[in-house]
PDB file of N, CA and C in Angstrom:
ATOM      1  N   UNK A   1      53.920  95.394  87.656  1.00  0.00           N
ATOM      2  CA  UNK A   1      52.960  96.184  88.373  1.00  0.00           C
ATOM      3  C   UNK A   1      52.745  97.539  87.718  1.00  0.00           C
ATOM      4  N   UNK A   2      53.751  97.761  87.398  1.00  0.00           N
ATOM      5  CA  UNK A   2      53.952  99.382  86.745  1.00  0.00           C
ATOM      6  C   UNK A   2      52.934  99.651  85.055  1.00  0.00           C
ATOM      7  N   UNK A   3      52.458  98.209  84.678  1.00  0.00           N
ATOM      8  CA  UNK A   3      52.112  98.405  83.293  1.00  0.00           C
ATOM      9  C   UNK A   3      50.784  97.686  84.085  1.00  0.00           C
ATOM     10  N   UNK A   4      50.079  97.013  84.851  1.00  0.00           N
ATOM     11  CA  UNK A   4      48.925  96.775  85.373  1.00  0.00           C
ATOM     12  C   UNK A   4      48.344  98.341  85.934  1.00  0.00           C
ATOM     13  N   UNK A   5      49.214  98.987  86.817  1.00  0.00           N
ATOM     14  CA  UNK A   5      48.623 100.520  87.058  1.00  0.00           C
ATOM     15  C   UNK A   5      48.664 101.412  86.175  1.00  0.00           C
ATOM     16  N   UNK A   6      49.212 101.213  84.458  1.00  0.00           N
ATOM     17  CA  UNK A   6      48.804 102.187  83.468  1.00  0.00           C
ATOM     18  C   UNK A   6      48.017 101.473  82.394  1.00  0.00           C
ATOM     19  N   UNK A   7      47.352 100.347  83.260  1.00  0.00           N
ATOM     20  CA  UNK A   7      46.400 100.014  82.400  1.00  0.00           C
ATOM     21  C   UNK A   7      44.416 100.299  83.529  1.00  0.00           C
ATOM     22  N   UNK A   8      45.503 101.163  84.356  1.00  0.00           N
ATOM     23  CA  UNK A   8      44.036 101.590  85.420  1.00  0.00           C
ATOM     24  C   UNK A   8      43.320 101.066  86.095  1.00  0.00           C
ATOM     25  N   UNK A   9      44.402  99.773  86.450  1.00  0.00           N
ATOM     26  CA  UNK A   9      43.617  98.843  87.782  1.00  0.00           C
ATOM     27  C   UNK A   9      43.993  99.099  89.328  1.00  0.00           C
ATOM     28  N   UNK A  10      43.301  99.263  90.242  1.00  0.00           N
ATOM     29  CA  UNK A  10      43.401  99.591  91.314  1.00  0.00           C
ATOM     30  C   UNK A  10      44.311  98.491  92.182  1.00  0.00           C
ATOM     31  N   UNK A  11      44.753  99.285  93.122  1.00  0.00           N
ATOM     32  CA  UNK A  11      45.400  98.592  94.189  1.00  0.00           C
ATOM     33  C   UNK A  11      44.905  97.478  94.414  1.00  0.00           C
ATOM     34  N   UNK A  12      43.613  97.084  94.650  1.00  0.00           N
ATOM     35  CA  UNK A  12      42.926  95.863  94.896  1.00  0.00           C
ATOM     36  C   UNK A  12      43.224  95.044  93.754  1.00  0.00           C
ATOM     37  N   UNK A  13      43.147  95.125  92.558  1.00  0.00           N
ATOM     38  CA  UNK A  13      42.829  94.751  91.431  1.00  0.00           C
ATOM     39  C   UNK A  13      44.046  94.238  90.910  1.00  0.00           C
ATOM     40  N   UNK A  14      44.579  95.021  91.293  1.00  0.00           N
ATOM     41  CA  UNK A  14      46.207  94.065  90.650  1.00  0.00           C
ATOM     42  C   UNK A  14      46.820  93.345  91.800  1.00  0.00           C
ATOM     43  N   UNK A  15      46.369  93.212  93.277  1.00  0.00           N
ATOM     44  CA  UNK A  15      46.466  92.562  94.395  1.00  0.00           C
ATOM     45  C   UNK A  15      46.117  91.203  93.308  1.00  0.00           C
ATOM     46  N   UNK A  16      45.034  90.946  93.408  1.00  0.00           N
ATOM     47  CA  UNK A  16      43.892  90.044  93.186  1.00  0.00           C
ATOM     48  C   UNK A  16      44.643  89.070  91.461  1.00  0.00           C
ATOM     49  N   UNK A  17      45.242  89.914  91.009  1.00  0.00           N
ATOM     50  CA  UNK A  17      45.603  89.748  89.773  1.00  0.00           C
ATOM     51  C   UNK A  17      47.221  88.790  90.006  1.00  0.00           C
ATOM     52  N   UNK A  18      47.477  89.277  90.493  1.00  0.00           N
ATOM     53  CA  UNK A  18      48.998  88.713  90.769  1.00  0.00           C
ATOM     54  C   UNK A  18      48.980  87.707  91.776  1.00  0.00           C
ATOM     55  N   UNK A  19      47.732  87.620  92.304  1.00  0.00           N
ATOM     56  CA  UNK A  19      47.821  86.754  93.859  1.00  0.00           C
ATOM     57  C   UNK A  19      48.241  86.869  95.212  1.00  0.00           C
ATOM     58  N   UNK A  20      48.861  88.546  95.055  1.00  0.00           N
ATOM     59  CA  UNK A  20      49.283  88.925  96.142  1.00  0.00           C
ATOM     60  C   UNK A  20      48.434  89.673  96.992  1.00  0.00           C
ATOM     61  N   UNK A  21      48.938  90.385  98.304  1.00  0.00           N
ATOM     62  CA  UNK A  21      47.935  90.863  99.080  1.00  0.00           C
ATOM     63  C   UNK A  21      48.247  92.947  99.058  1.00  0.00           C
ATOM     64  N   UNK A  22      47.275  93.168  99.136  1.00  0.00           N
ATOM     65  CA  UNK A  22      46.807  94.912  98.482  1.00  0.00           C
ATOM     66  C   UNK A  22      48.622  95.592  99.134  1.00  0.00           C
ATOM     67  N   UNK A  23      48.622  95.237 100.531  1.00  0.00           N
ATOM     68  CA  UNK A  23      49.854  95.648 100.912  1.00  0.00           C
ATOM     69  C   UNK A  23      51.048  95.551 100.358  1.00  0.00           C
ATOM     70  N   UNK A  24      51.321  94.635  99.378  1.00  0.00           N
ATOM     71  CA  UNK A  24      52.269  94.067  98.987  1.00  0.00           C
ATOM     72  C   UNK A  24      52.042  95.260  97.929  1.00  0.00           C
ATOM     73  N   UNK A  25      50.972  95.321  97.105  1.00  0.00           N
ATOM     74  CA  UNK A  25      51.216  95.958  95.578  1.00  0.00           C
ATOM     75  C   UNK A  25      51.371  97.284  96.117  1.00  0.00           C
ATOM     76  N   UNK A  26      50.918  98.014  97.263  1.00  0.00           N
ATOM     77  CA  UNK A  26      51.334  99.242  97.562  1.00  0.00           C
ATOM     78  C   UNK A  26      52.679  99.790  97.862  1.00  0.00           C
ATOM     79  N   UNK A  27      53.339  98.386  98.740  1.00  0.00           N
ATOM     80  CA  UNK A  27      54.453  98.396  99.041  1.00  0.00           C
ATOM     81  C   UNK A  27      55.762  98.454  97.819  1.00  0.00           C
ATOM     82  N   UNK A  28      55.325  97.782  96.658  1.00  0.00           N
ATOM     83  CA  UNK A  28      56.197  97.463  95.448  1.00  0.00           C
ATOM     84  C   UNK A  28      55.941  98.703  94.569  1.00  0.00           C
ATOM     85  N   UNK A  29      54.603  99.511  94.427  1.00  0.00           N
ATOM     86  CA  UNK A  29      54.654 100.329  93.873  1.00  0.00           C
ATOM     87  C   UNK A  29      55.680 101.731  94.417  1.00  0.00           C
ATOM     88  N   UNK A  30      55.103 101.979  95.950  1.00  0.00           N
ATOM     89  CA  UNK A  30      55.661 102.794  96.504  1.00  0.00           C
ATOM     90  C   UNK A  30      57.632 102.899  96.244  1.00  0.00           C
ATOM     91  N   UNK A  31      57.809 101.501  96.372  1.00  0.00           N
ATOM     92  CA  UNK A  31      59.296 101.687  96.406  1.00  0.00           C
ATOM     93  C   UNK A  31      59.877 102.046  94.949  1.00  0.00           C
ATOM     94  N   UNK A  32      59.062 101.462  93.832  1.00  0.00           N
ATOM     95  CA  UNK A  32      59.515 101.683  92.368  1.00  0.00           C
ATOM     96  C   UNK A  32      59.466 103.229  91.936  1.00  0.00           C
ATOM     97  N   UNK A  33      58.393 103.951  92.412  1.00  0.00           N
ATOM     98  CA  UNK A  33      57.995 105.187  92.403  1.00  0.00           C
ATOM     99  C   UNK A  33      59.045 106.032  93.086  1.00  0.00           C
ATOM    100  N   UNK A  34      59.553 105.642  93.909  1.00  0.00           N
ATOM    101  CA  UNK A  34      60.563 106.170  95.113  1.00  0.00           C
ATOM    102  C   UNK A  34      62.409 105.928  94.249  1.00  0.00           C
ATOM    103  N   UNK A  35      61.950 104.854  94.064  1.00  0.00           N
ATOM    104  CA  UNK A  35      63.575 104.361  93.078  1.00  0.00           C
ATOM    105  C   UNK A  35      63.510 105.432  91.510  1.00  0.00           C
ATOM    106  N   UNK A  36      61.975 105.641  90.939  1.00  0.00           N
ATOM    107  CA  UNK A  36      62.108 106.333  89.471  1.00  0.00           C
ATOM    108  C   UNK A  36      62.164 107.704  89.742  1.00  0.00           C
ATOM    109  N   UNK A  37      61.973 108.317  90.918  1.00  0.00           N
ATOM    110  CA  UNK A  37      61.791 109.659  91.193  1.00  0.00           C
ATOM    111  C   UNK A  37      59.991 109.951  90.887  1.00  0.00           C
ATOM    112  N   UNK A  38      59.394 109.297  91.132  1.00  0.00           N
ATOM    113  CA  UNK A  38      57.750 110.009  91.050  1.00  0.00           C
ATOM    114  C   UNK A  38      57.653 109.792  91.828  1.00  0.00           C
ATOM    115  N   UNK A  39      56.121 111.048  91.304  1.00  0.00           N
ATOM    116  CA  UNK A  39      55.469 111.193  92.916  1.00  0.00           C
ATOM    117  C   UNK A  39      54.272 111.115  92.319  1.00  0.00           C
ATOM    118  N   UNK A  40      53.102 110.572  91.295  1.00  0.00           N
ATOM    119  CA  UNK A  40      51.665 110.075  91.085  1.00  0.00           C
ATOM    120  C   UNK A  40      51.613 108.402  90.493  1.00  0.00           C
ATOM    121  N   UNK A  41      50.943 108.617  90.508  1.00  0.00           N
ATOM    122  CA  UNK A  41      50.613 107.219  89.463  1.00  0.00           C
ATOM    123  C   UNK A  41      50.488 107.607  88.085  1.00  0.00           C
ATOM    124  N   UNK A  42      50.132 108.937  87.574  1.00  0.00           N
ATOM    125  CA  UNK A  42      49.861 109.138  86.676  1.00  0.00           C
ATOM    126  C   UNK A  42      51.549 109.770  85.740  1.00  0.00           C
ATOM    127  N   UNK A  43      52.497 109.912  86.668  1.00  0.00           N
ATOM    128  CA  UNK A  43      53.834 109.864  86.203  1.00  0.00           C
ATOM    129  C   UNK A  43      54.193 108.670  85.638  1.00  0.00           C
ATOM    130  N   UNK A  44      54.608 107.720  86.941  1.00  0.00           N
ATOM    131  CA  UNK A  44      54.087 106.557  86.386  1.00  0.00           C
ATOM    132  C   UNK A  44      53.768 105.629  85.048  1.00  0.00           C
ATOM    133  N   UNK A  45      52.148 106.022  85.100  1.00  0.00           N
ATOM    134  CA  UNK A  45      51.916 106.050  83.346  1.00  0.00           C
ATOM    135  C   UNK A  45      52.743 106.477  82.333  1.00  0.00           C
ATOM    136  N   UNK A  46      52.810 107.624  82.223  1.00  0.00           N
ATOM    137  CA  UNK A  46      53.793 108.424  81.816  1.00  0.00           C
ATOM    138  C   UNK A  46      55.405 107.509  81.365  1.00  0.00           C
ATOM    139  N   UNK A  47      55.621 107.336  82.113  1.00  0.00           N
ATOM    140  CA  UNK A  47      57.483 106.570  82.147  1.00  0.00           C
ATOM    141  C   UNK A  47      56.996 105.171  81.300  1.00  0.00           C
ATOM    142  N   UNK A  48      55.905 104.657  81.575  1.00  0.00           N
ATOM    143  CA  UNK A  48      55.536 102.977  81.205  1.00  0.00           C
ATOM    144  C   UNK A  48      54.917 103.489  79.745  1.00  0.00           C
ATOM    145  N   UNK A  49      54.738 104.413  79.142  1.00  0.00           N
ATOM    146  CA  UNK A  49      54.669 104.838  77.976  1.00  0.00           C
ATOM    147  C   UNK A  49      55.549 105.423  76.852  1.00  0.00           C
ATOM    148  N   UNK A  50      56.435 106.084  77.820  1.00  0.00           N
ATOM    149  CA  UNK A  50      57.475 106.357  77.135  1.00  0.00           C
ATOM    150  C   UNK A  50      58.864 105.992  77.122  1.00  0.00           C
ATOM    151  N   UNK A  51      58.403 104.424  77.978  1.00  0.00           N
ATOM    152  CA  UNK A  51      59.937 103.915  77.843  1.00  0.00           C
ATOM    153  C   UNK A  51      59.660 102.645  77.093  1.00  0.00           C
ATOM    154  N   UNK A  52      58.082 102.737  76.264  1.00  0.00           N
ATOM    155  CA  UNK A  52      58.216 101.450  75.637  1.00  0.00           C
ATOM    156  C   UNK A  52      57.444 100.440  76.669  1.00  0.00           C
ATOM    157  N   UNK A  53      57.540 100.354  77.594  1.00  0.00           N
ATOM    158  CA  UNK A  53      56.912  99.050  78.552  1.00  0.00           C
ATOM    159  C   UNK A  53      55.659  98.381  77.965  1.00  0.00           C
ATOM    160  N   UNK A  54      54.497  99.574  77.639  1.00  0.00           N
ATOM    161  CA  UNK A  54      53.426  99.565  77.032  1.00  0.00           C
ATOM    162  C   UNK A  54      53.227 100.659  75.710  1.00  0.00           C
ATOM    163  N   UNK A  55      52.406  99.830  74.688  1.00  0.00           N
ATOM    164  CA  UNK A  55      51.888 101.258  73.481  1.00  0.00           C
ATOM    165  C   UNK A  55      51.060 101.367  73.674  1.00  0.00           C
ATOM    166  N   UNK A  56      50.587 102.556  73.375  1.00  0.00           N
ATOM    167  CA  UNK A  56      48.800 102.977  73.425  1.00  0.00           C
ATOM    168  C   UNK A  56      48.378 102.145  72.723  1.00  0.00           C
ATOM    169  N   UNK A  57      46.781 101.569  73.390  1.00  0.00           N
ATOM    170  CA  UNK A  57      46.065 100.640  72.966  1.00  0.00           C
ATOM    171  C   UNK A  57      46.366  99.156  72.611  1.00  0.00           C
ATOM    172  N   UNK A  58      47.972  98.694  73.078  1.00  0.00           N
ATOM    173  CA  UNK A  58      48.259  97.655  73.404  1.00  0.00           C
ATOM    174  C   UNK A  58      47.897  96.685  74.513  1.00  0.00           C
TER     175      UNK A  58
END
């Protein structure tokens, strides 16, 4: 989920993507965000970039 939201798809969008329902991806984000210590999505990005998860323009 964490490399679908730093590739800038919305809550809906990665719902829809995974097969799950919008609540669910809010719910999984919220808690991962809560477990890494952030507080945006754009931190987030951030961590999924610099821990390797994703490279720019990969």
């Amino acid at each position: 989920m964490l490399k679908l939201t730093a590739r800038g798809l919305s809550h809906l969008e990665i719902a829809h993507r995974l097969g799950i329902s919008e609540a669910t991806v809010k719910t999984h984000l919220n808690r991962t965000m809560t477990q890494l210590g952030l507080d945006s999505r754009a931190q987030a990005v951030r961590i999924v970039y610099e821990t390797g998860l994703m490279i720019p323009g990969g």
